[in-house]
Protein backbone atom coordinates (compact mmCIF):
# COMPACT_ATOMS: atom_id res chain seq x y z
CA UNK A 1 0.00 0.00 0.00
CA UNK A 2 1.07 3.82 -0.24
CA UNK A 3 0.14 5.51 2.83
CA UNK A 4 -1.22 8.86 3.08
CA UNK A 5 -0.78 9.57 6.57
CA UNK A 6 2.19 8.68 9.10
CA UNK A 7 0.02 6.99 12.03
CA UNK A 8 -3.83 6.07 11.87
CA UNK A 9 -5.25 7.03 8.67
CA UNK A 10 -9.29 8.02 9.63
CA UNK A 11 -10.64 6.85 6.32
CA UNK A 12 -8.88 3.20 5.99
CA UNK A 13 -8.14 2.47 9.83
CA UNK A 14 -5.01 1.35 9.42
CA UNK A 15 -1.93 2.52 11.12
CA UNK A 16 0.96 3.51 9.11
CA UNK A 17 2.92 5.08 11.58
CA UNK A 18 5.92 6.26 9.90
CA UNK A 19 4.75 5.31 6.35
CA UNK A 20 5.79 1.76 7.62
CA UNK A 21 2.61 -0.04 6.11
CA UNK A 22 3.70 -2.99 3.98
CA UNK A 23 5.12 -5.66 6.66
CA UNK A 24 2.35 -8.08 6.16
CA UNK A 25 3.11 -8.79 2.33
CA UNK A 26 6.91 -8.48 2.89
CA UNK A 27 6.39 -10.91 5.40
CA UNK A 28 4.45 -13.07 2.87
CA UNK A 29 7.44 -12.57 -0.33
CA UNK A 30 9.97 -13.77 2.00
CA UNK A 31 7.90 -17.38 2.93
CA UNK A 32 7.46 -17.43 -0.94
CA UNK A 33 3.94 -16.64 -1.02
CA UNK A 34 3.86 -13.09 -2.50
CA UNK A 35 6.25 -13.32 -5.43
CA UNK A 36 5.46 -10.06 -7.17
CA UNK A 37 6.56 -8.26 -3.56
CA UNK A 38 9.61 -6.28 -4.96
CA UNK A 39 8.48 -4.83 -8.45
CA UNK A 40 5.20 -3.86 -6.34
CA UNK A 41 6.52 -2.53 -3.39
CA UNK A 42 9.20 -0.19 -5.66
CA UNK A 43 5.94 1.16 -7.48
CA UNK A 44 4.61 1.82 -3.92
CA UNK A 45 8.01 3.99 -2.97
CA UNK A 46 7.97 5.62 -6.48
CA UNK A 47 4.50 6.90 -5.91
CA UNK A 48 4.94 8.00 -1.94
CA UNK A 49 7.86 10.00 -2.85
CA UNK A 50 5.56 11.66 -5.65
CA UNK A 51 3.08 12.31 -3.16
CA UNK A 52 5.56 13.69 -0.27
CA UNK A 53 7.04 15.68 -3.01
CA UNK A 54 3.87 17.51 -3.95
CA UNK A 55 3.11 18.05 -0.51
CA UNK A 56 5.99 20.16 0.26
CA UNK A 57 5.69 22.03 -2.54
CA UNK A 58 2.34 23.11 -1.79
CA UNK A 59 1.66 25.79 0.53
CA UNK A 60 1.08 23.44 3.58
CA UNK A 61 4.34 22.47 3.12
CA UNK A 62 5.67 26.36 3.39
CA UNK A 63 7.54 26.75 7.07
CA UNK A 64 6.69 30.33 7.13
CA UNK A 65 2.85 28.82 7.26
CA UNK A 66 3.76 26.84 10.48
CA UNK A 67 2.00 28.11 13.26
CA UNK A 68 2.54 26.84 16.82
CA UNK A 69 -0.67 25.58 17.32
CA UNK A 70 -1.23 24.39 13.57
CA UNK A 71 -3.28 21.46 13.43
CA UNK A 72 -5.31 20.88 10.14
CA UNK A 73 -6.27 17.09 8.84
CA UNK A 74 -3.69 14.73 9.30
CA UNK A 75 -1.07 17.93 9.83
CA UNK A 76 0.53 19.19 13.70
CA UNK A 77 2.99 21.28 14.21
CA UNK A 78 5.12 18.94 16.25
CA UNK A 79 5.10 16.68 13.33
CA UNK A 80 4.46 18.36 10.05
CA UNK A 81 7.97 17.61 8.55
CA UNK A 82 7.78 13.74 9.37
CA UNK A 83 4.29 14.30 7.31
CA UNK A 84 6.23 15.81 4.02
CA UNK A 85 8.90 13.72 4.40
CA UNK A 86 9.95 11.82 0.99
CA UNK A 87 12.20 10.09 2.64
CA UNK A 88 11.06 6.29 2.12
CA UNK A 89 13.38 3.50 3.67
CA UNK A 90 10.59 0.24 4.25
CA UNK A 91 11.18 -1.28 1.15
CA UNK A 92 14.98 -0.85 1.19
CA UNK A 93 15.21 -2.20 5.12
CA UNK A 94 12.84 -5.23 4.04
CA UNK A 95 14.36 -6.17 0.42
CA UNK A 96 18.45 -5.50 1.15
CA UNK A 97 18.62 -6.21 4.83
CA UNK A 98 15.76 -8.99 4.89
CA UNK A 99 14.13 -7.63 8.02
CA UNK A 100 10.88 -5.44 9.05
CA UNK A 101 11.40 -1.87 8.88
CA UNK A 102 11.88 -0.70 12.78
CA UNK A 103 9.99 2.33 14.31
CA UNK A 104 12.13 5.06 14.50
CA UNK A 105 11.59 6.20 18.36
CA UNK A 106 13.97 4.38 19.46
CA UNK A 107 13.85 1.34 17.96
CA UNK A 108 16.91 -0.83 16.72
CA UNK A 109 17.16 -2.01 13.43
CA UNK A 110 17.18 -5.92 13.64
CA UNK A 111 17.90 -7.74 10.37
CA UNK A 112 19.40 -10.63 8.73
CA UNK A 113 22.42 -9.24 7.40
CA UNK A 114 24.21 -5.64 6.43
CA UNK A 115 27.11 -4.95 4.10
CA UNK A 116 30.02 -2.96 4.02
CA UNK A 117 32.12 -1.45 0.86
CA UNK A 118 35.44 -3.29 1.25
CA UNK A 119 37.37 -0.73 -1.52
CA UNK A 120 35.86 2.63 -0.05
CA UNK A 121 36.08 0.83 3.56
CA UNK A 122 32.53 2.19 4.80
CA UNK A 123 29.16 1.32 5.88
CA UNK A 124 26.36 -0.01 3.01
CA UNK A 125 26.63 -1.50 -0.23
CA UNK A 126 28.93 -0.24 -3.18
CA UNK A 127 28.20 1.82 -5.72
CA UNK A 128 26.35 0.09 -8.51
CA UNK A 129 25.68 -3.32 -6.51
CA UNK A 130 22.08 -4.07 -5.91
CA UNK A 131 21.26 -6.72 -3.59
CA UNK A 132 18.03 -8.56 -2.72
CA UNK A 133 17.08 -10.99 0.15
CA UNK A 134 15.09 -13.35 -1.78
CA UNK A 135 14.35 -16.11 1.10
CA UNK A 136 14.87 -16.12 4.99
CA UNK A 137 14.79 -19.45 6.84
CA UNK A 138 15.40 -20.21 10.63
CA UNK A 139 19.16 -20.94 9.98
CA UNK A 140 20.23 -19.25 6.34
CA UNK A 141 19.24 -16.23 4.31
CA UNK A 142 19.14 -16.62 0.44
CA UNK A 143 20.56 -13.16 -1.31
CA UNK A 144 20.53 -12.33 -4.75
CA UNK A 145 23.79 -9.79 -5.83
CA UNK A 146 24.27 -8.02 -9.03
CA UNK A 147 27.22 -5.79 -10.15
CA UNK A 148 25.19 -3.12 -12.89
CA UNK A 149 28.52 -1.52 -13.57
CA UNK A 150 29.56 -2.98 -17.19
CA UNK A 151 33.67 -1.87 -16.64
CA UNK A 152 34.66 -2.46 -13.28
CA UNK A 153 34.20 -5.15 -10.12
CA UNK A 154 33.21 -4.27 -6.85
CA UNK A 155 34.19 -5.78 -3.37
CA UNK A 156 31.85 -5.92 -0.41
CA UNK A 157 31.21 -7.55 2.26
CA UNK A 158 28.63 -8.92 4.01
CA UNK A 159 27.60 -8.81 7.87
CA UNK A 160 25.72 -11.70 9.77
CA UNK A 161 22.82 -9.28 11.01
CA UNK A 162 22.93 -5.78 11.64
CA UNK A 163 24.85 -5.57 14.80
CA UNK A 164 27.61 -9.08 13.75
CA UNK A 165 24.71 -10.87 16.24
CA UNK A 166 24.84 -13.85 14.04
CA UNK A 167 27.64 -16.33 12.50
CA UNK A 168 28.07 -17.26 8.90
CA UNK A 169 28.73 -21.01 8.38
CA UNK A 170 28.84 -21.63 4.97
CA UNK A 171 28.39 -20.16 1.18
CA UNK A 172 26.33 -21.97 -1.40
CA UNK A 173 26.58 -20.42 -4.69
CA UNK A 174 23.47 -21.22 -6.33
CA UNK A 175 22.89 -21.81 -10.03
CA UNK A 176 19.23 -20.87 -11.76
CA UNK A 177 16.82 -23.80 -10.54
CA UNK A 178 18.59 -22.98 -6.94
CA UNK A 179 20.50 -25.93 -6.62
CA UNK A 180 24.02 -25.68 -4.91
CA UNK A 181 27.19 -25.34 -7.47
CA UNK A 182 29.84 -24.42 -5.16
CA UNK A 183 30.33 -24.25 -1.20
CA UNK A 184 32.67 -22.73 0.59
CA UNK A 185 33.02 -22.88 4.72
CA UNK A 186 32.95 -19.08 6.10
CA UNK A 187 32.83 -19.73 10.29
CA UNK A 188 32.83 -15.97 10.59
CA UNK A 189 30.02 -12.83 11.10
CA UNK A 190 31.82 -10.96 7.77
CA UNK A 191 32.00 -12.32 4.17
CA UNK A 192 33.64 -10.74 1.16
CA UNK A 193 32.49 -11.44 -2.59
CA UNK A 194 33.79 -10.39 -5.67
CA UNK A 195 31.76 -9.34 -8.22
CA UNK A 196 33.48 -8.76 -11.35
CA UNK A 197 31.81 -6.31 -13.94
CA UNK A 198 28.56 -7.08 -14.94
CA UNK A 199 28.30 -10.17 -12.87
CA UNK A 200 25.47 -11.08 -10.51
CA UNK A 201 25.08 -13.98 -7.86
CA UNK A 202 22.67 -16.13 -5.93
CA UNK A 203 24.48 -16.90 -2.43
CA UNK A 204 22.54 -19.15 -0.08
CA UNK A 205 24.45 -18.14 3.72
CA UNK A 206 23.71 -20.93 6.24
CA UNK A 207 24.05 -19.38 9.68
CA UNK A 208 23.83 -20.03 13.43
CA UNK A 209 21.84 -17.17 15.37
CA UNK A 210 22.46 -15.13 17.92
CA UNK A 211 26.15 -16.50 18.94
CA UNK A 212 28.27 -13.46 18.77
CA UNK A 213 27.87 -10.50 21.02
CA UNK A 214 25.81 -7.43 19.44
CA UNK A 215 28.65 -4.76 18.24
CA UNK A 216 29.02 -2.04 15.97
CA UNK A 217 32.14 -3.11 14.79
CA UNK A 218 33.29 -2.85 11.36
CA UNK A 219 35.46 -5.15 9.55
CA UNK A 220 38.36 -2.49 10.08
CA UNK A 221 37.35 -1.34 13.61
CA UNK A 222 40.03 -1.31 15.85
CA UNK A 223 40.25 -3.55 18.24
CA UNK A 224 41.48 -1.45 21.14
CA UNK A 225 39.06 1.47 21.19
CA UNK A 226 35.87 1.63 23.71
CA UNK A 227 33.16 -0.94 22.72
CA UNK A 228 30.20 1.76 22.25
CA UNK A 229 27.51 -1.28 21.70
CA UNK A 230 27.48 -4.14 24.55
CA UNK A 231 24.50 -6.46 25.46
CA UNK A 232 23.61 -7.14 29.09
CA UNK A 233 25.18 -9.96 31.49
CA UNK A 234 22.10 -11.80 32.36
CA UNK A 235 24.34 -14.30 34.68
């Protein structure tokens, strides 16, 4: 769906707080029952942006028409901005990280994996490498890697969930009925892959959950400064 409102829309009921409104039918792609999921959910962003875009330019979306006490439809002062918005990250979170989109007061993002450009030596994937998390089971993620860049290959790497939670135990390289072609043994929460030009991939990553303690670590973090992420000592 496109939602019109960020929280409970009066004329459908449903709550869409955020413009996070399309976790049922991601849920439903990534158990293989909504197969059409990705092209429709891209529509979906292309026409929210359209519509946050034409809100701001209107004159509701002037600041100098912001009144303290403004309060008109689904508009308030307090959160007029987060209403105009055309920022739209649901259907990146769910189709690249293969998890639900979190709420942003203070929620963490929790997802099945995150990745990491290995040349530039940053957070998120290279430039011109599209990725898609095609199938999530208890124990492995299936993830679907394309280099669009025709000249040159791209390194990246890839995390075992958002925070290195999770452990990589092997790589199946998958060929186009989805039957395994090649397997290599990983035993680690980071991955690199090499995608030459104009190259894509179907990786099935076999996993054990929850094994590693949550960090926000990166594969070139040092291993001497302050831990700034550390889960609790329940013992």
């Amino acid at each position: 769906i496109v939602p019109t409102v960020s929280g409970a829309d009066k004329k459908t009921g449903r709550d869409t707080k955020h413009y996070i409104g399309n976790t049922q039918p991601w849920f439903q792609y990534i158990r293989g029952c909504n197969p059409e999921y990705p092209q429709r959910i891209l529509d979906a962003n292309y026409r929210l942006i359209a519509q946050q875009l034409k809100r701001m330019r209107s004159e509701a979306g002037n600041p100098l028409n912001w009144a303290n006490q403004y309060n008109e439809d689904d508009f308030s002062s307090i959160h007029v901005w987060q209403e105009m918005c055309p920022l739209y990250m649901e259907s990146l979170v769910q189709l690249t990280l293969g998890g639900p989109m979190h709420i942003s007061h203070g929620g963490l993002q929790h997802a099945r994996v995150r990745y990491y450009d290995a040349e530039k030596k940053r957070p998120g994937l290279p430039q011109s490498i599209a990725a898609l998390v095609k199938e999530l089971k208890n124990h492995s993620v299936t993830l679907e890697l394309v280099n669009i860049d025709l000249f040159s290959q791209r390194i990246l790497i890839i995390q075992a969930g958002t925070f290195g939670e999770h452990r990589f135990k092997e790589v199946h390289i998958l060929n186009e009925v989805g039957n395994a072609i090649e397997t290599t043994v990983v035993n680690h929460k980071w991955l690199e892959v090499v995608l030459p030009a104009g190259t894509g991939a179907t990786l099935q990553l076999t996993m054990d959950r929850y094994v590693n303690s949550p960090s926000y670590d990166m594969p070139w973090s040092d291993p001497e400064k302050n831990i700034y992420l550390q889960g609790r000592n329940l013992v």
